[in-house]
C-alpha atoms as a PDB file:
ATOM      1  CA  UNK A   1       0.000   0.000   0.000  1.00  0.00           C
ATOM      2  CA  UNK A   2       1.312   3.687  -0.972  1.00  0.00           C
ATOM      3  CA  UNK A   3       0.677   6.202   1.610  1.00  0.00           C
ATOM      4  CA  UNK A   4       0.554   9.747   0.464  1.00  0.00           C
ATOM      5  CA  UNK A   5       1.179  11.996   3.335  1.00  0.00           C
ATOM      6  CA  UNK A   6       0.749  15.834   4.019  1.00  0.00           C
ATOM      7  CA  UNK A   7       4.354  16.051   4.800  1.00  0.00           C
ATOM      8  CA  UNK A   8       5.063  15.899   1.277  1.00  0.00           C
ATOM      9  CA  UNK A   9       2.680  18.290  -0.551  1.00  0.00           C
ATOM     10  CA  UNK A  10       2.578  22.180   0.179  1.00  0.00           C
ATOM     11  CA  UNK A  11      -0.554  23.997   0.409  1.00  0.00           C
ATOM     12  CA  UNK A  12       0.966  27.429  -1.013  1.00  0.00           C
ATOM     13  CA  UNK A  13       1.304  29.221   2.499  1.00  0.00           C
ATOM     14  CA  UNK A  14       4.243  30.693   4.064  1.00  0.00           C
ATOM     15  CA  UNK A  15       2.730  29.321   7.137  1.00  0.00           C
ATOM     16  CA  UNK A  16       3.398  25.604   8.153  1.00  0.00           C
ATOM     17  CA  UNK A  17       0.640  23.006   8.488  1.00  0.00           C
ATOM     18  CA  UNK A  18      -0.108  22.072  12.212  1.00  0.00           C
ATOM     19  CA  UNK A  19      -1.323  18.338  12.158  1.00  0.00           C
ATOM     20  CA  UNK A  20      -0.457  15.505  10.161  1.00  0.00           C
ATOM     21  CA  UNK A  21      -2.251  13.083   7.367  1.00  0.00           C
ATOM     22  CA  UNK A  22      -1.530  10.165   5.539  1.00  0.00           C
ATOM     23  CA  UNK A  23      -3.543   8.578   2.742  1.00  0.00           C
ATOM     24  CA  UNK A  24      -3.939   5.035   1.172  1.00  0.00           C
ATOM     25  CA  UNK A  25      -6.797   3.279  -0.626  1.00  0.00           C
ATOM     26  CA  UNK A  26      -7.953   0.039   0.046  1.00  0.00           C
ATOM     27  CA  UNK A  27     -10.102  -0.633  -2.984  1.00  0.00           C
ATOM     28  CA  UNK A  28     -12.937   1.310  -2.805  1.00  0.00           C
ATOM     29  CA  UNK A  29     -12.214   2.619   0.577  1.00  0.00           C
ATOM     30  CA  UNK A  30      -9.715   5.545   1.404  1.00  0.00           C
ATOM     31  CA  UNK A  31      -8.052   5.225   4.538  1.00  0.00           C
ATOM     32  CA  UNK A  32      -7.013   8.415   6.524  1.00  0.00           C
ATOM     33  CA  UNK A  33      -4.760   8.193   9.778  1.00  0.00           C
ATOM     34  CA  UNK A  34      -4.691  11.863  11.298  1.00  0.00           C
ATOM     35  CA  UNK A  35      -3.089  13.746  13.934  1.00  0.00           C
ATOM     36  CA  UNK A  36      -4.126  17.329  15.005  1.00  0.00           C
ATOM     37  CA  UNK A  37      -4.792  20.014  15.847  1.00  0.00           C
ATOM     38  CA  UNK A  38      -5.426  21.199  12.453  1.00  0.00           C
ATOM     39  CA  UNK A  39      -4.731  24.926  10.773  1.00  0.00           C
ATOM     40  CA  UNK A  40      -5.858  25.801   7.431  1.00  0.00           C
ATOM     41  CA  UNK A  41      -2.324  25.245   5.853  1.00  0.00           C
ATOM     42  CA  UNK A  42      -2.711  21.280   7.049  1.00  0.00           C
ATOM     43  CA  UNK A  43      -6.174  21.867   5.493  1.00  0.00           C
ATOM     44  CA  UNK A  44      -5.030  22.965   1.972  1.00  0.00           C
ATOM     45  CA  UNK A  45      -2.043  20.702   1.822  1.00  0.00           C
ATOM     46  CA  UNK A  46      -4.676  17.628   2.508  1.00  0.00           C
ATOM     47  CA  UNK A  47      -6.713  19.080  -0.190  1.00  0.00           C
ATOM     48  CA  UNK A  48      -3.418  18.662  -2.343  1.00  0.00           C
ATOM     49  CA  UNK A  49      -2.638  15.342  -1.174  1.00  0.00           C
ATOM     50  CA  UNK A  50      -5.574  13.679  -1.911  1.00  0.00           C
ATOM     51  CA  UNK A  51      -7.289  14.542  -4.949  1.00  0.00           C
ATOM     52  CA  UNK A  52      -5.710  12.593  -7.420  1.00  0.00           C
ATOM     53  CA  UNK A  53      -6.022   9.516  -5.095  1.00  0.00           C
ATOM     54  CA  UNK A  54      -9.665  10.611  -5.073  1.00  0.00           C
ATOM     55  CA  UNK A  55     -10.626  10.976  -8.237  1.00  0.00           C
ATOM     56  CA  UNK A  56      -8.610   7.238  -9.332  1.00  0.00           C
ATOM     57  CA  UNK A  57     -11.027   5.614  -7.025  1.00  0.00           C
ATOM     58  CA  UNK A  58     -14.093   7.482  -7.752  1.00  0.00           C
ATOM     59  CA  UNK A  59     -13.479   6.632 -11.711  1.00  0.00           C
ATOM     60  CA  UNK A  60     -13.513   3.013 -10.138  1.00  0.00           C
ATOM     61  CA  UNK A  61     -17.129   3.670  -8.368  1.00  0.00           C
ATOM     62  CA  UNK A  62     -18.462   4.478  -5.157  1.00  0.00           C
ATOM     63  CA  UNK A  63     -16.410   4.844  -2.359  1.00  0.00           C
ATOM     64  CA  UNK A  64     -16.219   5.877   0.963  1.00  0.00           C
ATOM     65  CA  UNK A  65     -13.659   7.293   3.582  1.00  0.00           C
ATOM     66  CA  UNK A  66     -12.764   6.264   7.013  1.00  0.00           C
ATOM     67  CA  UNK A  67     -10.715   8.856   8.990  1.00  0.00           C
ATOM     68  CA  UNK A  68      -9.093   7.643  12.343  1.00  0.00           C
ATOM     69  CA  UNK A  69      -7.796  10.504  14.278  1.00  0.00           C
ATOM     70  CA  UNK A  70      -4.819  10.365  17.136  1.00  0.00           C
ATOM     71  CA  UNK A  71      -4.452  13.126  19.775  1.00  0.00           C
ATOM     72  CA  UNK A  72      -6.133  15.869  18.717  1.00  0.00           C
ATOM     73  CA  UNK A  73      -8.990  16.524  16.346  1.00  0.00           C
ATOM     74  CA  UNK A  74      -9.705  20.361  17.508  1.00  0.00           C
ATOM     75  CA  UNK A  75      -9.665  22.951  14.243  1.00  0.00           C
ATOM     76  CA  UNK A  76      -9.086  26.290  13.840  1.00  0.00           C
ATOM     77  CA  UNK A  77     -12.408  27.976  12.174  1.00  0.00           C
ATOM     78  CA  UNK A  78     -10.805  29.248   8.905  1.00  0.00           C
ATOM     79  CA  UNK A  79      -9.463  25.277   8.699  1.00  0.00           C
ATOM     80  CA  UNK A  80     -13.267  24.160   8.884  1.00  0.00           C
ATOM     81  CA  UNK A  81     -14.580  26.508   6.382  1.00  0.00           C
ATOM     82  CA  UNK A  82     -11.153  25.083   4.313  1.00  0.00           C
ATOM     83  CA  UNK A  83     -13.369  21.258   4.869  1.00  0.00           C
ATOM     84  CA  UNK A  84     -16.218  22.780   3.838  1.00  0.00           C
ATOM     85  CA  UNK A  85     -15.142  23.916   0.608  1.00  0.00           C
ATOM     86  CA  UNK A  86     -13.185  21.021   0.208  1.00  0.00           C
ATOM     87  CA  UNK A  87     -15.898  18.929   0.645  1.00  0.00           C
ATOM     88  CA  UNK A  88     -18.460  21.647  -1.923  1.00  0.00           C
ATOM     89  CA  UNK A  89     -15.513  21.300  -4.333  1.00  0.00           C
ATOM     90  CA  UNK A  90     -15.387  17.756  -4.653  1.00  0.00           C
ATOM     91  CA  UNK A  91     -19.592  17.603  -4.915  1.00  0.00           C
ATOM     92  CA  UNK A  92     -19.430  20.245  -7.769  1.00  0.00           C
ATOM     93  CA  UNK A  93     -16.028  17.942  -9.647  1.00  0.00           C
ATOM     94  CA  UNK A  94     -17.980  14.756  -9.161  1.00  0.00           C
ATOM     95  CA  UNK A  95     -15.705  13.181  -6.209  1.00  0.00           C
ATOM     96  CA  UNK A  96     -18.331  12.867  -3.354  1.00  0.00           C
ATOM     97  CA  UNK A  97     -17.742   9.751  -1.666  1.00  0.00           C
ATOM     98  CA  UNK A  98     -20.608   7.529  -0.310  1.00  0.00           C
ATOM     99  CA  UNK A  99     -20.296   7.967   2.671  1.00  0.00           C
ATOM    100  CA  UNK A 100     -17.655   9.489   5.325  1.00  0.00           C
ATOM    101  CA  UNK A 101     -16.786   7.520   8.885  1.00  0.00           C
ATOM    102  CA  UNK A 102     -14.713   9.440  11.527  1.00  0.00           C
ATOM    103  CA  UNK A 103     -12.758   7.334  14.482  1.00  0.00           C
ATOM    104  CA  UNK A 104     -12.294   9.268  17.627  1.00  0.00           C
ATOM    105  CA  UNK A 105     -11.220   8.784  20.906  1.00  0.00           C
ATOM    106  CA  UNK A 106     -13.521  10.235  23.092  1.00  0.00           C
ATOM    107  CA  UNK A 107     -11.190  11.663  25.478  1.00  0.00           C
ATOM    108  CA  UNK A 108      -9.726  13.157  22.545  1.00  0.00           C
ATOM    109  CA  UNK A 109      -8.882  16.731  22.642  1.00  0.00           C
ATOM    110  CA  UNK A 110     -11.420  18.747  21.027  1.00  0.00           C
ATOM    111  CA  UNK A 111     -13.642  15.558  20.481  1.00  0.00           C
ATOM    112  CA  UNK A 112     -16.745  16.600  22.159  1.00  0.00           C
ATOM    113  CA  UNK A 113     -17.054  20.201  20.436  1.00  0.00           C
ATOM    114  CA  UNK A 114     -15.716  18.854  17.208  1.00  0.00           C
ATOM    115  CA  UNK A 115     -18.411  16.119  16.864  1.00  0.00           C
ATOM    116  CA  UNK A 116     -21.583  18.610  16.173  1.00  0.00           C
ATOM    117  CA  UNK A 117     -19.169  21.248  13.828  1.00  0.00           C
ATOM    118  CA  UNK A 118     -18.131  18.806  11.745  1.00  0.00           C
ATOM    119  CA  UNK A 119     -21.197  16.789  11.546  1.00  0.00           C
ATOM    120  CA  UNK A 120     -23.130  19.773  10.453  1.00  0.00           C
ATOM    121  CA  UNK A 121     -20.570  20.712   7.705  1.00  0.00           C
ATOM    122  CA  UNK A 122     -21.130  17.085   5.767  1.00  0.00           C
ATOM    123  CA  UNK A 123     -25.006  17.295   6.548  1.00  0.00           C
ATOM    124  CA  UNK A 124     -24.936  21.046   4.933  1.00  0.00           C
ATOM    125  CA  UNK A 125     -23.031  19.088   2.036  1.00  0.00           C
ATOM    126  CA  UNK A 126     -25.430  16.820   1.432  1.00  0.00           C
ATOM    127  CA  UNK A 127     -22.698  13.994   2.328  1.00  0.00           C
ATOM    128  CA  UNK A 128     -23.663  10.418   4.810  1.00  0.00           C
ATOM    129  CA  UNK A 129     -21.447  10.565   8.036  1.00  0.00           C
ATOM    130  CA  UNK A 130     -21.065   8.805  10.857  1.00  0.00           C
ATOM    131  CA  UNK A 131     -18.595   9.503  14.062  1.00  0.00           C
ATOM    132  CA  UNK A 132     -17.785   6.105  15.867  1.00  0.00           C
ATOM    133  CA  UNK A 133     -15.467   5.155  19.016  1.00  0.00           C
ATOM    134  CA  UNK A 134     -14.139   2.043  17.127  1.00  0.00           C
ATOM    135  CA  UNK A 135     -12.961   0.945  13.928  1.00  0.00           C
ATOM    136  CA  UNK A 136     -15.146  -2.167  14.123  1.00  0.00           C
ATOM    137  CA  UNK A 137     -17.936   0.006  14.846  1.00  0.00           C
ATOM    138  CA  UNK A 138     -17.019   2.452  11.863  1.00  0.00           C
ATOM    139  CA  UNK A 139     -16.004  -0.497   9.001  1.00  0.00           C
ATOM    140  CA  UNK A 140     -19.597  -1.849   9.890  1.00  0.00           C
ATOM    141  CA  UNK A 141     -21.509   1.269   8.907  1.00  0.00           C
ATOM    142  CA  UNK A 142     -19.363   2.060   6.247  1.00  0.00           C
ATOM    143  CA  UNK A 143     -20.144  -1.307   4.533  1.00  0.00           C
ATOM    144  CA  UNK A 144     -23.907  -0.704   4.700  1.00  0.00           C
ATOM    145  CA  UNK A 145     -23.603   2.612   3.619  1.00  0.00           C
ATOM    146  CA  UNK A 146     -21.642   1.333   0.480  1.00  0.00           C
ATOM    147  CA  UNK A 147     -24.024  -1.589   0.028  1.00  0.00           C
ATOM    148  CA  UNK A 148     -26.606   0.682  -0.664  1.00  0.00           C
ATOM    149  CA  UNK A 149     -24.824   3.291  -2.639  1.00  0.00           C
ATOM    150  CA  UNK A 150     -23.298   0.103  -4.762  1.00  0.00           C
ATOM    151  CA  UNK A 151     -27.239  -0.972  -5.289  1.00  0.00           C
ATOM    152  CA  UNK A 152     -28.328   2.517  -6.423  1.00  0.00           C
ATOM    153  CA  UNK A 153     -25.365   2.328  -9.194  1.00  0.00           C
ATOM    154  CA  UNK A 154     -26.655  -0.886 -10.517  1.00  0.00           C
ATOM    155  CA  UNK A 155     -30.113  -0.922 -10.064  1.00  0.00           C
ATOM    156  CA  UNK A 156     -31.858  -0.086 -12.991  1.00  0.00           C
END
């Protein structure tokens, strides 16, 4: 498996990204193993980091994410509105996944105000998402959620 990681792509700031990503895909699935807090700069070098890995496995067919995140998952404002136009931009290019699964640690820092911000953002975006305490917990949604986006592709 090829990770892709933040570390490597630049989000055009002078300012350095606070937080850390890496990327792989597991067929339809794209994994995501973070570590915060997160600025905008982390925010626009994700952006660059993943797209291309994106779009690959969208021209493959549905797929969905699953985010784990490690210490920290509190966010500067400017690097939520940075999701949210991610997440607008990849609606409008055709790379919405099916459905979006966030692992968190409750005691977590930032895990208890994050959960209602950031599920609000992928409601407002139209886009299925679910925040679990466990990976089982989180593969198991994800795999009904892609059941039934796999059945609306092929169903006549």
């Amino acid at each position: 498996m090829n990770k892709i990681s933040t570390r490597n792509h630049s989000g055009g700031s002078r300012f350095a990204p606070h937080g850390h990503v890496e990327i792989w895909a597991e067929g339809q699935l794209l994994r995501y193993q973070a570590t915060g807090p997160f600025n905008l700069e982390l925010l626009q070098a994700l952006d660059a980091a993943d797209r291309g890995l994106m779009a690959a496995t969208a021209a493959q067919g549905p797929f969905a994410i699953l985010a784990e995140f490690a210490g920290s998952i509190a966010a500067t404002p400017d690097a939520l509105a940075a999701l949210e136009a991610s997440l607008a931009a990849q609606n409008a290019a055709g790379l919405a996944s099916a459905a979006v699964a966030f692992v968190v640690d409750p005691d977590a820092e930032g895990a208890v105000l994050m959960r209602s911000i950031i599920a609000d953002i992928y409601a407002r975006q139209g886009l299925p998402f679910g925040w679990f305490g466990t990976l089982d917990d989180a593969r198991g949604w994800l795999a009904a959620q892609m059941a039934a986006a796999t059945t609306l592709v092929t169903s006549p």
